[in-house]
C-alpha atoms as a PDB file:
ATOM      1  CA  UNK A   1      74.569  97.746-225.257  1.00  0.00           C
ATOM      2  CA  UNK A   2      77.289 100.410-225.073  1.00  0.00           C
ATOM      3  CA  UNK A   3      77.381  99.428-220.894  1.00  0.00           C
ATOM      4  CA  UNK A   4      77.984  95.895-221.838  1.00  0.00           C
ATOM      5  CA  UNK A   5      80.708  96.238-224.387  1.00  0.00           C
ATOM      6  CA  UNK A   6      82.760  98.604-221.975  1.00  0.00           C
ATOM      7  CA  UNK A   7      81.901  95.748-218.899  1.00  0.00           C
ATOM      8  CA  UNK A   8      83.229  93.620-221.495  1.00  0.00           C
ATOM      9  CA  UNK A   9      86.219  95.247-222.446  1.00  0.00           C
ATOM     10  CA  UNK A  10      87.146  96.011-219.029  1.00  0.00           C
ATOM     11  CA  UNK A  11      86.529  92.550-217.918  1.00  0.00           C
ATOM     12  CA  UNK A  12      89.236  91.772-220.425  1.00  0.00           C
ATOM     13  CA  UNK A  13      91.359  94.284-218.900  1.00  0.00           C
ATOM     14  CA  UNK A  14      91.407  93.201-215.348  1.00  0.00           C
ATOM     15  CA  UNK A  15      94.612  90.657-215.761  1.00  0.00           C
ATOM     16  CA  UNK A  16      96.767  93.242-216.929  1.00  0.00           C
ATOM     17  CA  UNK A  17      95.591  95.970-214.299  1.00  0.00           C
ATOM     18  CA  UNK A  18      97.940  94.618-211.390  1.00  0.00           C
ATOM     19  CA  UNK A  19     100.540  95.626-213.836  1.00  0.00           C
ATOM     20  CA  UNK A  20      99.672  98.976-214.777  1.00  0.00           C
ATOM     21  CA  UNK A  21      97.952  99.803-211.979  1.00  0.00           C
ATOM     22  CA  UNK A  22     101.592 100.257-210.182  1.00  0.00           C
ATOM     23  CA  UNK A  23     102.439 102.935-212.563  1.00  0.00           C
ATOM     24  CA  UNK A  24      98.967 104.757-212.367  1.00  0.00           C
ATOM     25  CA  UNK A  25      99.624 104.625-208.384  1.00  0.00           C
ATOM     26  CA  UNK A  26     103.070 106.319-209.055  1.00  0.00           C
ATOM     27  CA  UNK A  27     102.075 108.559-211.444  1.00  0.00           C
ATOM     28  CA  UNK A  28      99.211 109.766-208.180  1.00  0.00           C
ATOM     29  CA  UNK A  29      97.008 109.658-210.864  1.00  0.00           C
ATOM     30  CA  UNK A  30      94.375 109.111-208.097  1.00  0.00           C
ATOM     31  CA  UNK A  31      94.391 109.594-204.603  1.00  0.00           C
ATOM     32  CA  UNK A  32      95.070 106.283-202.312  1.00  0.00           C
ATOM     33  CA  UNK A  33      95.225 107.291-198.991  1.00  0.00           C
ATOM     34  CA  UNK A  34      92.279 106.405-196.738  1.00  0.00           C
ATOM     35  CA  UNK A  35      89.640 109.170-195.654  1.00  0.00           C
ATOM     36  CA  UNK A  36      89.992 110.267-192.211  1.00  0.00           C
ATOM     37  CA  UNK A  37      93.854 108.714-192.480  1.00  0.00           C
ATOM     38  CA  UNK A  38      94.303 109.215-188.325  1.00  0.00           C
ATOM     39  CA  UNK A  39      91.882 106.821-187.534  1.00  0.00           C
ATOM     40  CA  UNK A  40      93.710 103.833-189.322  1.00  0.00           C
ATOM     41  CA  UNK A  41      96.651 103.808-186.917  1.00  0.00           C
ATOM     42  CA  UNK A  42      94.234 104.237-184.080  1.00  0.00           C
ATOM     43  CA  UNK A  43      91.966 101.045-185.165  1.00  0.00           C
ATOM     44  CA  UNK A  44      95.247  99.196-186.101  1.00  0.00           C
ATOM     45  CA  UNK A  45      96.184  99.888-182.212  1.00  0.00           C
ATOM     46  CA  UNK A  46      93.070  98.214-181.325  1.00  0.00           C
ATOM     47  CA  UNK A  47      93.517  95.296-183.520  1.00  0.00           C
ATOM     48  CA  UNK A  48      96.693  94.592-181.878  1.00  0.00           C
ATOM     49  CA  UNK A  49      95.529  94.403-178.199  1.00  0.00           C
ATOM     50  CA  UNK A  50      92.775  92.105-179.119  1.00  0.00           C
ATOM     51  CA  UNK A  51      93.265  88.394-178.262  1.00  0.00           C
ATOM     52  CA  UNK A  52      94.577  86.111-180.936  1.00  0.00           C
ATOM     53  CA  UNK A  53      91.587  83.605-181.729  1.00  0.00           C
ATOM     54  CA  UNK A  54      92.066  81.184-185.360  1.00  0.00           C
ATOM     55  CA  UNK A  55      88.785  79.685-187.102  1.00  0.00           C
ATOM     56  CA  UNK A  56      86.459  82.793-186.502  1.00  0.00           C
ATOM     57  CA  UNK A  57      84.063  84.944-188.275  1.00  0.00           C
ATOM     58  CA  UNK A  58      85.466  88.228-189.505  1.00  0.00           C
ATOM     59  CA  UNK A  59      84.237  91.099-191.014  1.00  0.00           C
ATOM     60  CA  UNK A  60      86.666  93.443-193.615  1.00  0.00           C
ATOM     61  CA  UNK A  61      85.877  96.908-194.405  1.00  0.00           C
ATOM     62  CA  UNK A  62      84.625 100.395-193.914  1.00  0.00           C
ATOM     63  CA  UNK A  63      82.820 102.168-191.500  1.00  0.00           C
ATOM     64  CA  UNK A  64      79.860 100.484-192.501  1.00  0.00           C
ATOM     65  CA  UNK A  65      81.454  97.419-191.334  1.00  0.00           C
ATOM     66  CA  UNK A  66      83.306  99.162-187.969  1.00  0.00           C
ATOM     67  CA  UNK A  67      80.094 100.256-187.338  1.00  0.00           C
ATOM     68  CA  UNK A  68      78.120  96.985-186.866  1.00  0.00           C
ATOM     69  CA  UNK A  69      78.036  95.439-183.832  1.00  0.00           C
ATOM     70  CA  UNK A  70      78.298  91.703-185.146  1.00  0.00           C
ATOM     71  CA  UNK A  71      79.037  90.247-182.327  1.00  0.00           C
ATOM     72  CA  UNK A  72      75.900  91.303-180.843  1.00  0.00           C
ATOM     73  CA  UNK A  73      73.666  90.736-184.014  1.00  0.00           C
ATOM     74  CA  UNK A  74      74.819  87.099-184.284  1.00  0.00           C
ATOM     75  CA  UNK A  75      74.787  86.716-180.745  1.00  0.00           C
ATOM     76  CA  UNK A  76      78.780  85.174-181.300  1.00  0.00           C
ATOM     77  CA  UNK A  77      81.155  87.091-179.019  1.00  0.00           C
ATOM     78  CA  UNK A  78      83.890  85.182-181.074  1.00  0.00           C
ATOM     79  CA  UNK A  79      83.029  87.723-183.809  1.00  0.00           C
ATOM     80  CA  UNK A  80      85.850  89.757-185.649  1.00  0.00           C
ATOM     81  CA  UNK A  81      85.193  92.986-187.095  1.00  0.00           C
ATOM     82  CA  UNK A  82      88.075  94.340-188.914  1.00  0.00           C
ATOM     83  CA  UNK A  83      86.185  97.688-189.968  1.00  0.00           C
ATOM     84  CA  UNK A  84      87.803 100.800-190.536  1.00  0.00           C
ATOM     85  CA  UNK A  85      86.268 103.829-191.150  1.00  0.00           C
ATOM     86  CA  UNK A  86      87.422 105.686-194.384  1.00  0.00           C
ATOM     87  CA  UNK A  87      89.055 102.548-195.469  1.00  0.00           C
ATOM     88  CA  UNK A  88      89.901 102.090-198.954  1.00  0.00           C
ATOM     89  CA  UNK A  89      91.122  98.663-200.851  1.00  0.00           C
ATOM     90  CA  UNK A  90      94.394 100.031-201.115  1.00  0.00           C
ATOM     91  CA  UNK A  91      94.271 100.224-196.821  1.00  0.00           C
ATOM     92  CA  UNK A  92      92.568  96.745-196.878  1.00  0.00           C
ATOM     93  CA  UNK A  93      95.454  95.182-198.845  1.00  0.00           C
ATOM     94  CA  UNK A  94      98.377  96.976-196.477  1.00  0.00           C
ATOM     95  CA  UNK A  95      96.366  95.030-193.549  1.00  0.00           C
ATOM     96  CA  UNK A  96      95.661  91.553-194.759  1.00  0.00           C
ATOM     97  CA  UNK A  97      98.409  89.720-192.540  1.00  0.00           C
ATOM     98  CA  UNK A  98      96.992  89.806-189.522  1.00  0.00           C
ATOM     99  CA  UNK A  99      93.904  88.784-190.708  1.00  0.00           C
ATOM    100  CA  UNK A 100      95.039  85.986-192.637  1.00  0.00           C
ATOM    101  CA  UNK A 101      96.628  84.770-189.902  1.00  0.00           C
ATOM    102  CA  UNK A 102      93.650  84.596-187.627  1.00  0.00           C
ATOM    103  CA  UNK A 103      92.523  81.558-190.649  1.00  0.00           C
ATOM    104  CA  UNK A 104      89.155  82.854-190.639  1.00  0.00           C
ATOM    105  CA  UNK A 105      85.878  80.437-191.130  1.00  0.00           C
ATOM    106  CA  UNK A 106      84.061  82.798-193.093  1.00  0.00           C
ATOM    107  CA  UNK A 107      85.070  85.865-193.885  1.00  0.00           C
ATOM    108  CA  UNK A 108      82.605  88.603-195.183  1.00  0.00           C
ATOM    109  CA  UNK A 109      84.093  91.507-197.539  1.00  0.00           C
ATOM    110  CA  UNK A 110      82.745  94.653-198.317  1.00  0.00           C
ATOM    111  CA  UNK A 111      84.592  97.396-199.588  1.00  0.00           C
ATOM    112  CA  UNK A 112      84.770 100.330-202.024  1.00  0.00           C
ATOM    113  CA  UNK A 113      82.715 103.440-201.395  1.00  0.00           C
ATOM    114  CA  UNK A 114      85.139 105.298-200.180  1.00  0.00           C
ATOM    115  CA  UNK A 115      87.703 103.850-203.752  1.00  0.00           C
ATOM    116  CA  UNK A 116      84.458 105.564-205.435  1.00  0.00           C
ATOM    117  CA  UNK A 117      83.761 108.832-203.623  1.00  0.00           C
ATOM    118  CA  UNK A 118      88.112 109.292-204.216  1.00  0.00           C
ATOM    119  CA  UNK A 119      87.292 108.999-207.981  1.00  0.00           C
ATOM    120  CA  UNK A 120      89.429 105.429-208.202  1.00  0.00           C
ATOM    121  CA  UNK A 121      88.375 103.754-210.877  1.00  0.00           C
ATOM    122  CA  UNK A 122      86.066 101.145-210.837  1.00  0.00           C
ATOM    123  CA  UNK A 123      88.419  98.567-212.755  1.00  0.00           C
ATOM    124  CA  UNK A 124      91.221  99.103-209.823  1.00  0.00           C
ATOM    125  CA  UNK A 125      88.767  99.071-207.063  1.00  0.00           C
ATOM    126  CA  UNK A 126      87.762  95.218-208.641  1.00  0.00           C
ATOM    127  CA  UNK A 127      91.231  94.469-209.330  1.00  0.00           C
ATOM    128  CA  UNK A 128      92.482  95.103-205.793  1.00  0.00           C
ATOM    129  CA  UNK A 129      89.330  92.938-204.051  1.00  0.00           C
ATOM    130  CA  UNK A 130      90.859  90.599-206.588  1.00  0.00           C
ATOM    131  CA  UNK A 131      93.987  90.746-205.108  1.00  0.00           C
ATOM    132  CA  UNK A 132      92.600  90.363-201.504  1.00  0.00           C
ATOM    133  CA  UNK A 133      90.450  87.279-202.287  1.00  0.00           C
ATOM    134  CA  UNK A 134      93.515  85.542-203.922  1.00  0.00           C
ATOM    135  CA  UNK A 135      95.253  86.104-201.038  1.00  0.00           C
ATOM    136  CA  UNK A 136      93.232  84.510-198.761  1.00  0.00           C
ATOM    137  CA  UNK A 137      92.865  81.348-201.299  1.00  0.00           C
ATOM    138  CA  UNK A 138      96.424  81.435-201.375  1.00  0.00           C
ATOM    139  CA  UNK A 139      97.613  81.639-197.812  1.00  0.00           C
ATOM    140  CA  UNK A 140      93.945  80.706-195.706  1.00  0.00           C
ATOM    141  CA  UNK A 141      92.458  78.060-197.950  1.00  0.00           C
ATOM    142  CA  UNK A 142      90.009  77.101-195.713  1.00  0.00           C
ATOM    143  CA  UNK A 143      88.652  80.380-195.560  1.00  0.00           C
ATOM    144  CA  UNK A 144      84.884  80.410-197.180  1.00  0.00           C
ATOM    145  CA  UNK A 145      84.913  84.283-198.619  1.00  0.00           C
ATOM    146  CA  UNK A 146      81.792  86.208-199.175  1.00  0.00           C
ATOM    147  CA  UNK A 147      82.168  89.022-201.373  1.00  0.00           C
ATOM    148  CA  UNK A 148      79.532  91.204-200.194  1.00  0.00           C
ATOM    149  CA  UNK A 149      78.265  94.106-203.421  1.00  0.00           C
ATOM    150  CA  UNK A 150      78.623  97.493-202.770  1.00  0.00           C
ATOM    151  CA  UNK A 151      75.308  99.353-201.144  1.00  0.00           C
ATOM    152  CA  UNK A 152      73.620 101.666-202.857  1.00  0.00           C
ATOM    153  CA  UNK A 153      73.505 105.446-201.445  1.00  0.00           C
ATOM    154  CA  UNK A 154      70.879 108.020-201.415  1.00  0.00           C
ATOM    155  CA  UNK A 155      71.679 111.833-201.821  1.00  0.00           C
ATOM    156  CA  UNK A 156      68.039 112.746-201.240  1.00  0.00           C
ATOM    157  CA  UNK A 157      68.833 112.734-197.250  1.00  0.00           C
ATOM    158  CA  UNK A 158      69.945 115.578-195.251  1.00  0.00           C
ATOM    159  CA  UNK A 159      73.393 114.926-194.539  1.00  0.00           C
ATOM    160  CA  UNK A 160      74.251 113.415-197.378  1.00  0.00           C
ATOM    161  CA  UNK A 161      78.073 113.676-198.281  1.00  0.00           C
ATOM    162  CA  UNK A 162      78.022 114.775-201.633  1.00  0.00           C
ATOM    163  CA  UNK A 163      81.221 113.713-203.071  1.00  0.00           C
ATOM    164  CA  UNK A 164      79.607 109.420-202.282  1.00  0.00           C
ATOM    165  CA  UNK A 165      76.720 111.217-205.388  1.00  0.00           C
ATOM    166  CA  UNK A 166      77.976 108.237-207.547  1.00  0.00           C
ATOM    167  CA  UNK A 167      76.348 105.796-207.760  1.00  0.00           C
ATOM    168  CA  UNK A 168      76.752 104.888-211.344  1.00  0.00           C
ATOM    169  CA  UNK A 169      80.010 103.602-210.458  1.00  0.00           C
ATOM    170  CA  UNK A 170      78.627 101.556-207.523  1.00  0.00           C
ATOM    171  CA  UNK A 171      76.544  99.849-210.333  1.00  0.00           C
ATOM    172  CA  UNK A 172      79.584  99.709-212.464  1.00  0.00           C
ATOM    173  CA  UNK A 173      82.017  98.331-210.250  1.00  0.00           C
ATOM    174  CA  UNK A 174      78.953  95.469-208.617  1.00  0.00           C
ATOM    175  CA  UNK A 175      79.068  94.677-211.966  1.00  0.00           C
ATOM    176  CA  UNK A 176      82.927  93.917-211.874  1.00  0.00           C
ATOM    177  CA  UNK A 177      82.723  92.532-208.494  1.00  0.00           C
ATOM    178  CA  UNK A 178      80.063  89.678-209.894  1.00  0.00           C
ATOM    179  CA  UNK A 179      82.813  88.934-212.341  1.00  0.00           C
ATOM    180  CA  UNK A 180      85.436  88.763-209.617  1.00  0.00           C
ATOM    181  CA  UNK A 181      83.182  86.931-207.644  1.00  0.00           C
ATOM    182  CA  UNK A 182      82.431  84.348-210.031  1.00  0.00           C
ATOM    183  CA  UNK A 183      86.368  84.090-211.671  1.00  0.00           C
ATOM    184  CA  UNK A 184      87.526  83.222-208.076  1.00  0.00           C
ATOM    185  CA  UNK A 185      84.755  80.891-207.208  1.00  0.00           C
ATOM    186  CA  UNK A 186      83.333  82.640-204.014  1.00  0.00           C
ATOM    187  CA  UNK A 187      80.492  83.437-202.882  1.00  0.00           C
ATOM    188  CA  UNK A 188      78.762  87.076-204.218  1.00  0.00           C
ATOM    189  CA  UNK A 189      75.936  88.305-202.223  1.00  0.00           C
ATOM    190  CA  UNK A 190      73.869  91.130-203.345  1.00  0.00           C
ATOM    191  CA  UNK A 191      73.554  93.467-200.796  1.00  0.00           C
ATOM    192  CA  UNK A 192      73.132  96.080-203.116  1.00  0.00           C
ATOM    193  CA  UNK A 193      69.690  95.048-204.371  1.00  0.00           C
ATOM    194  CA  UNK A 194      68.566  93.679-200.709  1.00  0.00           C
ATOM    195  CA  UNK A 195      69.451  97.726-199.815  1.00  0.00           C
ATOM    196  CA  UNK A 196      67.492  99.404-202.502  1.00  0.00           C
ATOM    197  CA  UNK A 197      64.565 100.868-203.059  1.00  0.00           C
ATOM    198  CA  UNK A 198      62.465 101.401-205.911  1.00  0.00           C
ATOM    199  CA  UNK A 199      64.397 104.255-207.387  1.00  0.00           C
ATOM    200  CA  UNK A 200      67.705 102.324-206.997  1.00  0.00           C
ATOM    201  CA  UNK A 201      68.440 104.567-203.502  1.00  0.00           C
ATOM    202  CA  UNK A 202      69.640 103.442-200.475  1.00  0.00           C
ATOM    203  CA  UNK A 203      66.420 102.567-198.333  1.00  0.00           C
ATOM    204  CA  UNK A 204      65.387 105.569-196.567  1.00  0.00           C
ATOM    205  CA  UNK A 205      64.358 103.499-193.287  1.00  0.00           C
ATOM    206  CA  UNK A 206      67.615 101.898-193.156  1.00  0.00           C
ATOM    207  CA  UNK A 207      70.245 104.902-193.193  1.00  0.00           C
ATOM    208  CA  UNK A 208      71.588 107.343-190.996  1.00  0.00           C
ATOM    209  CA  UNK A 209      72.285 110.231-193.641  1.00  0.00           C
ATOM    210  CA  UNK A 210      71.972 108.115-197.296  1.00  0.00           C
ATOM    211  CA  UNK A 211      75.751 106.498-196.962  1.00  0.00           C
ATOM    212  CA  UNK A 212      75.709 104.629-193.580  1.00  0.00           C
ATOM    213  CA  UNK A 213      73.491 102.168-192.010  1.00  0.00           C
ATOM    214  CA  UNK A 214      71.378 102.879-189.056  1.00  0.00           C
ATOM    215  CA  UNK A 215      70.417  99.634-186.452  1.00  0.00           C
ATOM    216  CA  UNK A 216      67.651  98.989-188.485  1.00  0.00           C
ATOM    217  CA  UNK A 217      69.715  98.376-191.204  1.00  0.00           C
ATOM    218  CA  UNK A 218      71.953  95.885-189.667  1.00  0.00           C
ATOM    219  CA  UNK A 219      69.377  93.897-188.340  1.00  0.00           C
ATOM    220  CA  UNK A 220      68.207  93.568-191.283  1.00  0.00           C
ATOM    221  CA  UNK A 221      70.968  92.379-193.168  1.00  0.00           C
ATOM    222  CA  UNK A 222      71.795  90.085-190.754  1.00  0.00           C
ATOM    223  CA  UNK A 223      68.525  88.414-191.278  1.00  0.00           C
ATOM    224  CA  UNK A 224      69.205  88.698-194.831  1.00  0.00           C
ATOM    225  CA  UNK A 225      72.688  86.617-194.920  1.00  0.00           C
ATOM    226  CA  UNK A 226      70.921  84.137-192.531  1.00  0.00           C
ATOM    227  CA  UNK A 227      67.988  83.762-194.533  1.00  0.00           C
ATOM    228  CA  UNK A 228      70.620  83.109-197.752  1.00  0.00           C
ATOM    229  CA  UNK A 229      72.535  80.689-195.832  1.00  0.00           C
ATOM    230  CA  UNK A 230      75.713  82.931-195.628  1.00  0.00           C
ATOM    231  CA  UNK A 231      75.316  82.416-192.128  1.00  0.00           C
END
């Protein structure tokens, strides 16, 4: 009960967040600078080179979206991925335009871990995946988003980067998402549950070291969006 009144209360919260949100970020109340910060301009570099295809599927996120090979899975060459590992939202919001103007078909969205294991709070993490799906209703209206939950981790692994050990807010902020989700009218797919086991971990047979995916793993999922008819 206590869980639902603060989802509640936050949920209440979330139009007014854009606007205080701007003086939490200058107060660096919370850090918003990617992980491994190098690699952005390098990926960015990539991006550019790339040739400029409209009407495609793309991929936003992490490195748990860099490090799919979608193109292969789907067996589409056409196939965007816009993953970049130790991306945050702030990073995915900086890098919309280029994306946006690719008009994507579908675009699948997953992002946040990394907003988590920086201690960003779950309201801003939902607020600014707000802000990205409006965007792309706003300026790529033909765009069919799916918002894609956060996965669940699993510290039990060797490996395990401790400072991802949160995953009370990756139920906190799904829950937020779902609300996002519905508010904006797009599609929410729970990969979250699809990746859990029965202690709420990430699946042990599907993860390199309890916070990324191995190939298993993306199989996997694949066959999970096809068999939901995401794709």
């Amino acid at each position: 009960m206590r869980f639902k009144y603060l989802l509640l209360s936050v949920f209440f919260a979330l139009p007014f967040i854009s606007k205080s949100q701007s003086t939490v970020t200058n107060q660096h109340l919370f850090d918003t600078i990617p992980f491994i910060p190098e690699h952005y301009p390098q990926r960015i570099a990539i991006f550019e080179k790339e040739s400029f295809v409209t009407g495609k599927i793309v991929f936003l996120g992490n490195s748990i979206t860099e490090m799919g090979s979608w193109g292969k899975l789907l067996n589409d060459t056409t196939v965007v991925n816009r993953g970049i590992g130790g991306d945050i939202t702030f990073g995915v919001l900086k890098r919309l335009d280029e994306i946006i103007r690719r008009q994507p078909s579908k675009l699948f969205l997953l992002i946040g871990i990394n907003d988590i294991g920086k201690d960003i709070p779950d309201a801003v993490i939902a607020d600014n995946i707000r802000k990205i799906i409006t965007r792309f209703q706003n300026e790529s209206p033909s765009t069919k988003i799916y918002l894609e939950s956060i996965l669940p981790v699993n510290p039990d692994i060797k490996g395990f980067p401790q400072h991802y050990d949160k995953n009370e807010h990756v139920v906190s902020t799904n829950a937020l998402l779902k609300i996002v989700a519905d508010n904006a009218k797009v599609n929410f797919v729970d990969t979250y549950s699809f990746f859990c086991d029965e202690n709420k971990k990430l699946k042990k047979e599907f993860t390199l070291e309890g916070l990324h995916i191995n190939q298993q793993g993306y199989e996997a999922w694949v066959k999970f969006l096809k068999e939901n008819h995401a794709l």
